[in-house]
Protein backbone atom coordinates (compact mmCIF):
# COMPACT_ATOMS: atom_id res chain seq x y z
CA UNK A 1 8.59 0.09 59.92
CA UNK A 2 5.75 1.97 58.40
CA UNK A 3 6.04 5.53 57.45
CA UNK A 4 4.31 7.67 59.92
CA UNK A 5 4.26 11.43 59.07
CA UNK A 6 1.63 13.17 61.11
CA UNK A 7 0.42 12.09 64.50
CA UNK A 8 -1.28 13.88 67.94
CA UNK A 9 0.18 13.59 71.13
CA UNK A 10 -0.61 15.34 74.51
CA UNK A 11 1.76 16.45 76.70
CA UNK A 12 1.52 17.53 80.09
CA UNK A 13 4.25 19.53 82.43
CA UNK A 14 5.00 18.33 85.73
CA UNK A 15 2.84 20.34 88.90
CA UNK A 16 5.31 22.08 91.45
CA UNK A 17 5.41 20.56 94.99
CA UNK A 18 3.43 22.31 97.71
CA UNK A 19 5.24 24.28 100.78
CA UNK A 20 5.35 22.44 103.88
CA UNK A 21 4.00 23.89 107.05
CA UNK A 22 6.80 22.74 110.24
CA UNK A 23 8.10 24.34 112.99
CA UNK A 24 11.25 23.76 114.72
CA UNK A 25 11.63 21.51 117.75
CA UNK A 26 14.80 21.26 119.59
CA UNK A 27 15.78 20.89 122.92
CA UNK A 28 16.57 23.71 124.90
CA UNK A 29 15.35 25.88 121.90
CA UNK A 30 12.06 27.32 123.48
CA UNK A 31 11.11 29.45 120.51
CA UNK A 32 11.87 27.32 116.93
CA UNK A 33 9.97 29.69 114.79
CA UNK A 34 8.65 28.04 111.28
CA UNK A 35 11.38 26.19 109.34
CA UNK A 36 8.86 24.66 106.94
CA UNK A 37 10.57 24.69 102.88
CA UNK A 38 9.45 25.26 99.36
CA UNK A 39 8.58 22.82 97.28
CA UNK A 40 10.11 22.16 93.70
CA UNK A 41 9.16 23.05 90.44
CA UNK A 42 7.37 20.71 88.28
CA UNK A 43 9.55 18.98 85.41
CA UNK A 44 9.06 20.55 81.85
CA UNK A 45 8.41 18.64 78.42
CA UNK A 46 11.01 18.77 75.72
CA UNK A 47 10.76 17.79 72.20
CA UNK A 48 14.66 16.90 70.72
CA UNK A 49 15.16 16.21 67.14
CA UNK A 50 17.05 12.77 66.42
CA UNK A 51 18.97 12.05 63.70
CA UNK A 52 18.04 8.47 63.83
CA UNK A 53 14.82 8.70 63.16
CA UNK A 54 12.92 8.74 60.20
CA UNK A 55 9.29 8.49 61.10
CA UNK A 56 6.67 8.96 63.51
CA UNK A 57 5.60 5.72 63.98
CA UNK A 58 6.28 4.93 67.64
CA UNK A 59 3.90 7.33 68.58
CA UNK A 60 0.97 5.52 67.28
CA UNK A 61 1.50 3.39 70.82
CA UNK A 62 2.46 5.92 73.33
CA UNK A 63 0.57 9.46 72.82
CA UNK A 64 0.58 10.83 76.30
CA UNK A 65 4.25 11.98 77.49
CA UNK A 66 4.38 13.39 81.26
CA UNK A 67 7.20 14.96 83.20
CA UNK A 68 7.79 14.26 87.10
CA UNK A 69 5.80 16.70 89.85
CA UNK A 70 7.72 18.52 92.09
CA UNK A 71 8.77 17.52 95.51
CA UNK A 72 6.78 19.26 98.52
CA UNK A 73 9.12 20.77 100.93
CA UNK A 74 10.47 19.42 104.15
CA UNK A 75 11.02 20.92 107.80
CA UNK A 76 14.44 22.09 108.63
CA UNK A 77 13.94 24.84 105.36
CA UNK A 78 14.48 22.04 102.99
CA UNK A 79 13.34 22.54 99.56
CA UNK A 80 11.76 19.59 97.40
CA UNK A 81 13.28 18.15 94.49
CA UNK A 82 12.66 19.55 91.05
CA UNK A 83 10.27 17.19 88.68
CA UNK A 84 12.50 15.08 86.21
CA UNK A 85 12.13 16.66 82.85
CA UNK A 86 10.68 14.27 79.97
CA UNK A 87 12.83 14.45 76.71
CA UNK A 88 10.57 13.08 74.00
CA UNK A 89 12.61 12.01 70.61
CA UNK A 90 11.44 13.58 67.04
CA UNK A 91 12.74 13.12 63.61
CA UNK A 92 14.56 15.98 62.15
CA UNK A 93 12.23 17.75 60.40
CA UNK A 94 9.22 17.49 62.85
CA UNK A 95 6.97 20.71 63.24
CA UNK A 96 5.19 21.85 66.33
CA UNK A 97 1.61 22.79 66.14
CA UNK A 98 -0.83 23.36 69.23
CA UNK A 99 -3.82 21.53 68.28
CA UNK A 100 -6.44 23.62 69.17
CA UNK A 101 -5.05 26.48 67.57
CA UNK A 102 -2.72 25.59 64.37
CA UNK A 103 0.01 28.03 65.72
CA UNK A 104 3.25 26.99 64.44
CA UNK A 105 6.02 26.17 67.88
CA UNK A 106 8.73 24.46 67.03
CA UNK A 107 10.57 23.32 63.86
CA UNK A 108 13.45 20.95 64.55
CA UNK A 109 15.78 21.25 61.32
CA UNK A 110 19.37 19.81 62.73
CA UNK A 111 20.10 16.88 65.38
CA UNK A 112 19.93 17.34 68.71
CA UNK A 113 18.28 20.48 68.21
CA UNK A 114 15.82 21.18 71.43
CA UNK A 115 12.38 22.99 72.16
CA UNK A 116 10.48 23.59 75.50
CA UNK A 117 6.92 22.51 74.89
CA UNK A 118 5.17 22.94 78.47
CA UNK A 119 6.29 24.53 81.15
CA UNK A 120 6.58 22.80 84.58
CA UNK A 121 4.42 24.31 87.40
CA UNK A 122 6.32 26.01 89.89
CA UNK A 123 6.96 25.50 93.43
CA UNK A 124 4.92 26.33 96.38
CA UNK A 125 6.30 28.59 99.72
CA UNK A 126 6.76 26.61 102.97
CA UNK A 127 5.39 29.33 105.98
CA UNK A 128 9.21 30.17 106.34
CA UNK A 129 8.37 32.48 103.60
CA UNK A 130 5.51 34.07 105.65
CA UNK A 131 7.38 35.08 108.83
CA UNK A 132 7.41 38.57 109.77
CA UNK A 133 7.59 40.84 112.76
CA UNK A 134 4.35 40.72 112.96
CA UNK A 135 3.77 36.95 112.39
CA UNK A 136 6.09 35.47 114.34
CA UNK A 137 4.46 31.62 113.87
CA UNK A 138 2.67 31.63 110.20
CA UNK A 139 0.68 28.38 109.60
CA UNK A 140 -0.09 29.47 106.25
CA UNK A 141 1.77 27.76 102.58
CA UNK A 142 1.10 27.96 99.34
CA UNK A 143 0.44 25.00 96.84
CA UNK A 144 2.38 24.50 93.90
CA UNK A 145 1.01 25.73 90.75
CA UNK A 146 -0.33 22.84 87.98
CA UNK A 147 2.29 22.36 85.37
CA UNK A 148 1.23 23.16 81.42
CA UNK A 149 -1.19 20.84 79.34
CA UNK A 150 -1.03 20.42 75.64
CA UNK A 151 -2.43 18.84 72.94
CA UNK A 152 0.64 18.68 69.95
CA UNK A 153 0.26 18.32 66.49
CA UNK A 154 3.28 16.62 64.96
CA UNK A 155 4.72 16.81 61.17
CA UNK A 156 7.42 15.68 59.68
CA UNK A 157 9.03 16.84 56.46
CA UNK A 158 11.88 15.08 54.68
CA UNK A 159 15.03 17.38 54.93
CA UNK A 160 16.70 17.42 51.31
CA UNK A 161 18.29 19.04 48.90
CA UNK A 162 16.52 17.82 45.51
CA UNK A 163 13.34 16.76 45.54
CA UNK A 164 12.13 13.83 42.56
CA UNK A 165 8.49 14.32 40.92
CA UNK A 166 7.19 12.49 38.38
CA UNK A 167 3.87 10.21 37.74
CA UNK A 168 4.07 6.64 39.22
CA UNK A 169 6.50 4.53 37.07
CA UNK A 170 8.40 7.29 35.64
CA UNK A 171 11.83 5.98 37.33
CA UNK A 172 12.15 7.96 40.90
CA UNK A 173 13.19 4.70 42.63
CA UNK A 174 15.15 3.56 39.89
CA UNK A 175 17.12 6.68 39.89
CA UNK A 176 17.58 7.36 43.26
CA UNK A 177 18.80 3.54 43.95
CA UNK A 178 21.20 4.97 41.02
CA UNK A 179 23.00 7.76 42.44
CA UNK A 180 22.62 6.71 45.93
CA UNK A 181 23.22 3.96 48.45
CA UNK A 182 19.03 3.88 48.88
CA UNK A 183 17.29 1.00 48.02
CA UNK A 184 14.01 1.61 47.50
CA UNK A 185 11.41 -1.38 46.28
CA UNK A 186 11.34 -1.26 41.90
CA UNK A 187 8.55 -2.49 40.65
CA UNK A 188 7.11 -2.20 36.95
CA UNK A 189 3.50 -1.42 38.50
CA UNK A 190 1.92 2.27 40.02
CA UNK A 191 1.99 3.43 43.41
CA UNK A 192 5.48 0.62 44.04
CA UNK A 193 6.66 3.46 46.65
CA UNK A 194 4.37 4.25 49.25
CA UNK A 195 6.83 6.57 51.47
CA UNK A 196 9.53 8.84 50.93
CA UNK A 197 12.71 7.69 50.28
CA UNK A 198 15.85 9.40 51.50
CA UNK A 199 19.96 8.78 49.64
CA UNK A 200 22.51 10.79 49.99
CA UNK A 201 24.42 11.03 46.93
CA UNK A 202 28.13 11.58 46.84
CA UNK A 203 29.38 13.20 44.15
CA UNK A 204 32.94 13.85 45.32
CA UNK A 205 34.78 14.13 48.31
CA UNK A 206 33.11 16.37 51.04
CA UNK A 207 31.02 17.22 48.22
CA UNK A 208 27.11 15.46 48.55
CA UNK A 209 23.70 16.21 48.81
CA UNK A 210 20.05 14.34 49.97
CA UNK A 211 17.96 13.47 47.60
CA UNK A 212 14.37 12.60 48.07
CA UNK A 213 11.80 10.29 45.99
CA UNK A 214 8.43 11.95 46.80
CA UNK A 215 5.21 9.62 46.10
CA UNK A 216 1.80 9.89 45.41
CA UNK A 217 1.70 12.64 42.98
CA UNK A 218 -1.33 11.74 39.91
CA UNK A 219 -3.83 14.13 39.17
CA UNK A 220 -6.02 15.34 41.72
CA UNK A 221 -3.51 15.24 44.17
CA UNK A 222 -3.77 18.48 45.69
CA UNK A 223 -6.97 17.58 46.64
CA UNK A 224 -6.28 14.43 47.90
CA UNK A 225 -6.26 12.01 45.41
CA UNK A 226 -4.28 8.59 45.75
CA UNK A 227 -1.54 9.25 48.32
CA UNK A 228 -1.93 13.00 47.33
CA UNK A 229 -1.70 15.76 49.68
CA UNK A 230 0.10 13.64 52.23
CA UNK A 231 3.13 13.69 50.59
CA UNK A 232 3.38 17.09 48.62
CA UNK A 233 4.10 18.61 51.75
CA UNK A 234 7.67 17.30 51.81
CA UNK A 235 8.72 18.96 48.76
CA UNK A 236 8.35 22.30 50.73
CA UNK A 237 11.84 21.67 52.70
CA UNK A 238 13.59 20.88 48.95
CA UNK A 239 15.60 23.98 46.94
CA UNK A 240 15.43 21.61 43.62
CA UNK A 241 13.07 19.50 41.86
CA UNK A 242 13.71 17.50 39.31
CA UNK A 243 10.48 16.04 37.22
CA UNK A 244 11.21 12.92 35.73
CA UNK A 245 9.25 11.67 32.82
CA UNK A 246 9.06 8.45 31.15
CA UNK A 247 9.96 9.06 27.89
CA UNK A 248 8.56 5.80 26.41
CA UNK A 249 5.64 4.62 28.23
CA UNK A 250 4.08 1.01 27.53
CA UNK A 251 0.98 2.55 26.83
CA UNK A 252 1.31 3.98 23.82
CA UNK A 253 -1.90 6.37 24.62
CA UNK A 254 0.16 7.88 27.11
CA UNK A 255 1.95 11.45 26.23
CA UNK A 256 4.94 12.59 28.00
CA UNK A 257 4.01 16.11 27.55
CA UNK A 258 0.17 15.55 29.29
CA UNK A 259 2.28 13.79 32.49
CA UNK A 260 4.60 16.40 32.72
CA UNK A 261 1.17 19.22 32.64
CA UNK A 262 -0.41 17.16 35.48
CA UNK A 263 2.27 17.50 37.66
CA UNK A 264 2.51 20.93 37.16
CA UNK A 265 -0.76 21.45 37.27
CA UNK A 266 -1.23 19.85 41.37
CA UNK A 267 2.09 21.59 42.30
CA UNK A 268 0.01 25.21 40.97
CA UNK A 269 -3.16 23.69 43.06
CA UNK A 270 -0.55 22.77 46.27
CA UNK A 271 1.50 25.75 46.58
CA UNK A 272 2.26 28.97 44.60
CA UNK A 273 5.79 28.75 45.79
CA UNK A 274 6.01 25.03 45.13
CA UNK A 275 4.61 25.72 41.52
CA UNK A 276 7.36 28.87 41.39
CA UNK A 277 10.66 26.29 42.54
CA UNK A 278 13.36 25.32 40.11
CA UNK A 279 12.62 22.50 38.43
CA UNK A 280 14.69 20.44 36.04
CA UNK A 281 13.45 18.66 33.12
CA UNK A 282 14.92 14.79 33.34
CA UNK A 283 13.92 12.68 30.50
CA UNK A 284 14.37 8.94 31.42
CA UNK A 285 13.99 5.69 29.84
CA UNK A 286 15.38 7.08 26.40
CA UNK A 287 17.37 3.74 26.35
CA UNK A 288 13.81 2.64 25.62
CA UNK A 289 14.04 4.35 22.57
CA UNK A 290 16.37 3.57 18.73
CA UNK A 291 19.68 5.02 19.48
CA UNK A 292 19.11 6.96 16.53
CA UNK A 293 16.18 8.74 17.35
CA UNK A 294 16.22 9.62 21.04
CA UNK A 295 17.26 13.05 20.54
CA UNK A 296 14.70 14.06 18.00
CA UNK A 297 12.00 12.38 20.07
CA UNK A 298 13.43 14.49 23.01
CA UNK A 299 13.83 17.40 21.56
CA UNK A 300 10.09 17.37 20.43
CA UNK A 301 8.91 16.81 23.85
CA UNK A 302 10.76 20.15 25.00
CA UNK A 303 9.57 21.99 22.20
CA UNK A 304 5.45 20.93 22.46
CA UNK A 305 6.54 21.93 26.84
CA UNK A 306 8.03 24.97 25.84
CA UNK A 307 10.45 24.44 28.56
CA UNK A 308 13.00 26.77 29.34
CA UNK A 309 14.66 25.81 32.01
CA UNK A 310 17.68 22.58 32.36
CA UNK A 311 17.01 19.24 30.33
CA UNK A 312 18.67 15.77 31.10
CA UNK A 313 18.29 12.75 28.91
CA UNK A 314 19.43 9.83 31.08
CA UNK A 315 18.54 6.30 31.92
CA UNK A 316 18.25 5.55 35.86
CA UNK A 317 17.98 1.78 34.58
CA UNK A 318 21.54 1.68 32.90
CA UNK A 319 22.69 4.86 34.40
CA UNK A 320 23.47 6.53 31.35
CA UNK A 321 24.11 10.43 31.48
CA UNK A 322 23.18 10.00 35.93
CA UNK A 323 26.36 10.87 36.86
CA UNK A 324 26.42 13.90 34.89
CA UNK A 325 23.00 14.94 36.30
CA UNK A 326 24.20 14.64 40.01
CA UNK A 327 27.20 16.63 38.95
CA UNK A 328 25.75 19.66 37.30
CA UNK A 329 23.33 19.23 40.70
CA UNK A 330 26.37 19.81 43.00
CA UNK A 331 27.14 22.22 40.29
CA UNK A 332 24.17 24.56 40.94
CA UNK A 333 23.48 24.21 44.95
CA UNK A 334 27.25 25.02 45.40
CA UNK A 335 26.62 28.90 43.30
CA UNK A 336 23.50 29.15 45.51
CA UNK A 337 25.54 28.84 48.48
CA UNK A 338 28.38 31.19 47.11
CA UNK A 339 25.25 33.60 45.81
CA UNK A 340 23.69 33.37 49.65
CA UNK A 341 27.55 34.47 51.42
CA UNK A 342 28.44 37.34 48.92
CA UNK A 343 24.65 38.53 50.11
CA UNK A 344 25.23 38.07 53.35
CA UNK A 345 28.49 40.14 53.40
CA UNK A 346 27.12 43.01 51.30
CA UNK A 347 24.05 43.33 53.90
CA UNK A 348 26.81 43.07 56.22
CA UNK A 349 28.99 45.89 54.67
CA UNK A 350 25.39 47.86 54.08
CA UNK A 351 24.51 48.30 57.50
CA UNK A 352 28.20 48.68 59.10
C-alpha cells in the first residue's frame, strides 16, 4: 500500500429533522389540541484513531464523509430519530487541522482514542411546543437547524521512541531490520526507502521500544529537496535520534564528518527543537574497515565533530555491538521515565 501522510477531506454533520405540524383526531375527542413532535438531531462526525492503520491512503478514494439527518417528528408527540453518527478511522498519530484556518483540533496519540469534528444540527419543535393559553391550536414549527461543514486537513506522524537519521545508504534499513522484526527493502543504491518504517524492538521482557527509519533527509531538505520536508516532520513525535553514518563510504570523496554537518545542518533549518533533541552518534559499517584500525579511524571522526554527546561503533550488516546499542537505549528512556515521576510527585508535594 503506498504511504499516504497528508490528505484533505470534508466532512459534513448531519441536519436535525424539522417539527411536524398534527393535531389530534379521535373519536369522541371534540377538542385534540396539537400533538405534532420534534424532530431529531442531526448525526455528528467522529474521527477515531486505529491502531491498524498505518497510512492515509484510503482516503485518496473517499474524501467526503457524511453523517445521517435527523428524523422529522410525527403526530401523536412522537419525536424523530436521531441521525446515525459517522465514525471515520485514522492512524494513530493523525492531526486535525481546519483547512481554512490551520488551527490545530485534534491529535489522536493512543488507539481508540476519539474526537468530535462537526456537530450535528439539532432538532426542530413540532407546534406541541407552541401551545399556550392563549394559542390553544398553533400551526406554527420550527425547522431543524443545518448540521456543521468542514473542510479537514489530515497528518500523520509516526509514533516512536527513537528516531534513525542519516544520509541515504548510511544503514537505517539495515539496522532497523537488525534489532527489529521490520523488514524494510535493502538496497546498495540512494533513496531504497521511500516511507517510514516502523519495528518495535524488544530488548527484554516487558521491556521494548518503536523505532523509526525516517527517509529523505540530503541537503536541502528543509526546503524541500528530494523527499525532504515531507518526512522531517515525523521526527517531531521521537524523544531520541540516533544519526547513523557510514563510516566507509564507496566513494572515497565522501567524508563522514561533511554527512554528519548536513544533517545537522536541515534539522537547524527544520526545527530549533528538532536541531536541540538528543542525538546519538552511531558509527556503522566499521566492519568495512581493518580490524586494526577501526577505532583510530573512529575516534578521528569524533574528534574533527567535536561531539560530545554518546558514540556507538556497530555494524547493522553483521550486527556487531546492535544489541548493546538497543540496550543502553532502553537504558536511557527508562531514567527519563523515572526523571518524569519523581517530577511529577515533587510538583505534587509542592502544591499540596
Amino acid at each position: 500500500m503506498k504511504f499516504v501522510d497528508e490528505v484533505v477531506i470534508s466532512v459534513k454533520a448531519g441536519d436535525g429533522g424539522n417539527g411536524c405540524v398534527s393535531f389530534r383526531r379521535e373519536k369522541y375527542i371534540e377538542y385534540g389540541g396539537p400533538d405534532g413532535g420534534d424532530g431529531g438531531d442531526g448525526g455528528c462526525v467522529f474521527l477515531q484513531a486505529n491502531k491498524g492503520l498505518n497510512t492515509l491512503a484510503d482516503f485518496r478514494h473517499v474524501r467526503f464523509y457524511e453523517a445521517g439527518r435527523g428524523a422529522n417528528g410525527f403526530s401523536r408527540n412522537m419525536t424523530g430519530a436521531k441521525g446515525e453518527d459517522k465514525i471515520v478511522q485514522v492512524p494513530i498519530g493523525t492531526m486535525i487541522y481546519v483547512e481554512e484556518t490551520g488551527e490545530l483540533i485534534g491529535d489522536l496519540t493512543k488507539d481508540e482514542e476519539m474526537i468530535k469534528v462537526v456537530q450535528g444540527g439539532y432538532h426542530g419543535l413540532g407546534n406541541l411546543r407552541y401551545k399556550s393559553s392563549v394559542n390553544r391550536a398553533p400551526r406554527q414549527s420550527k425547522p431543524g437547524s443545518e448540521g456543521e461543514t468542514r473542510t479537514l486537513r489530515l497528518e500523520m506522524k509516526v509514533l516512536a521512541d527513537v528516531g534513525l537519521l542519516g544520509l541515504p545508504n548510511a544503514g537505517k534499513s539495515t539496522l532497523i531490520s537488525t534489532v527489529s522484526s521490520a523488514h524494510p527493502k535493502v538496497a546498495n543504491y540512494p533513496f531504497t526507502t521511500l516511507y517510514p518504517n516502523l519495528g518495535v524492538v524488544k530488548v527484554d521482557s516487558y521491556q521494548s521500544f518503536v523505532i523509526a527509519d525516517i527517509p529523505g533527509i540530503i541537503e536541502g531538505a528543509a526546503e524541500g529537496a528530494g523527499l525532504g520536508i515531507q518526512f522531517l516532520k515525523h521526527l517531531s513525535r521521537t524523544s531520541l535520534l540516533l544519526h547513523l553514518v557510514d563510516v566507509a563510504p564507496m566513494d572515497e570523496a565522501e567524508d563522514p564528518v561533511e554527512s554528519v554537518k548536513v544533517i545537522e545542518k536541515e534539522l537547524q533549518k527544520f526545527s530549533d527543537e528538532l536541531g536541540q533533541r538528543e542525538r546519538w552518534l552511531v558509527l556503522n559499517k566499521i566492519d568495512l574497515l581493518p580490524a586494526d584500525e577501526q577505532k583510530a579511524h573512529c575516534d578521528d571522526i569524533v574528534k574533527r565533530l567535536n561531539w560530545k554527546g554518546k558514540v556507538f561503533m556497530i555494524s547493522a550488516a553483521t550486527g556487531l555491538n546492535a544489541k548493546e546499542l538497543t540496550k543502553e537505549i532502553m537504558r536511557s528512556m527508562d531514567d527519563a521515565v523515572y526523571l518524569e515521576e519523581q517530577k511529577q510527585q515533587q510538583e505534587k508535594k509542592a502544591s499540596e
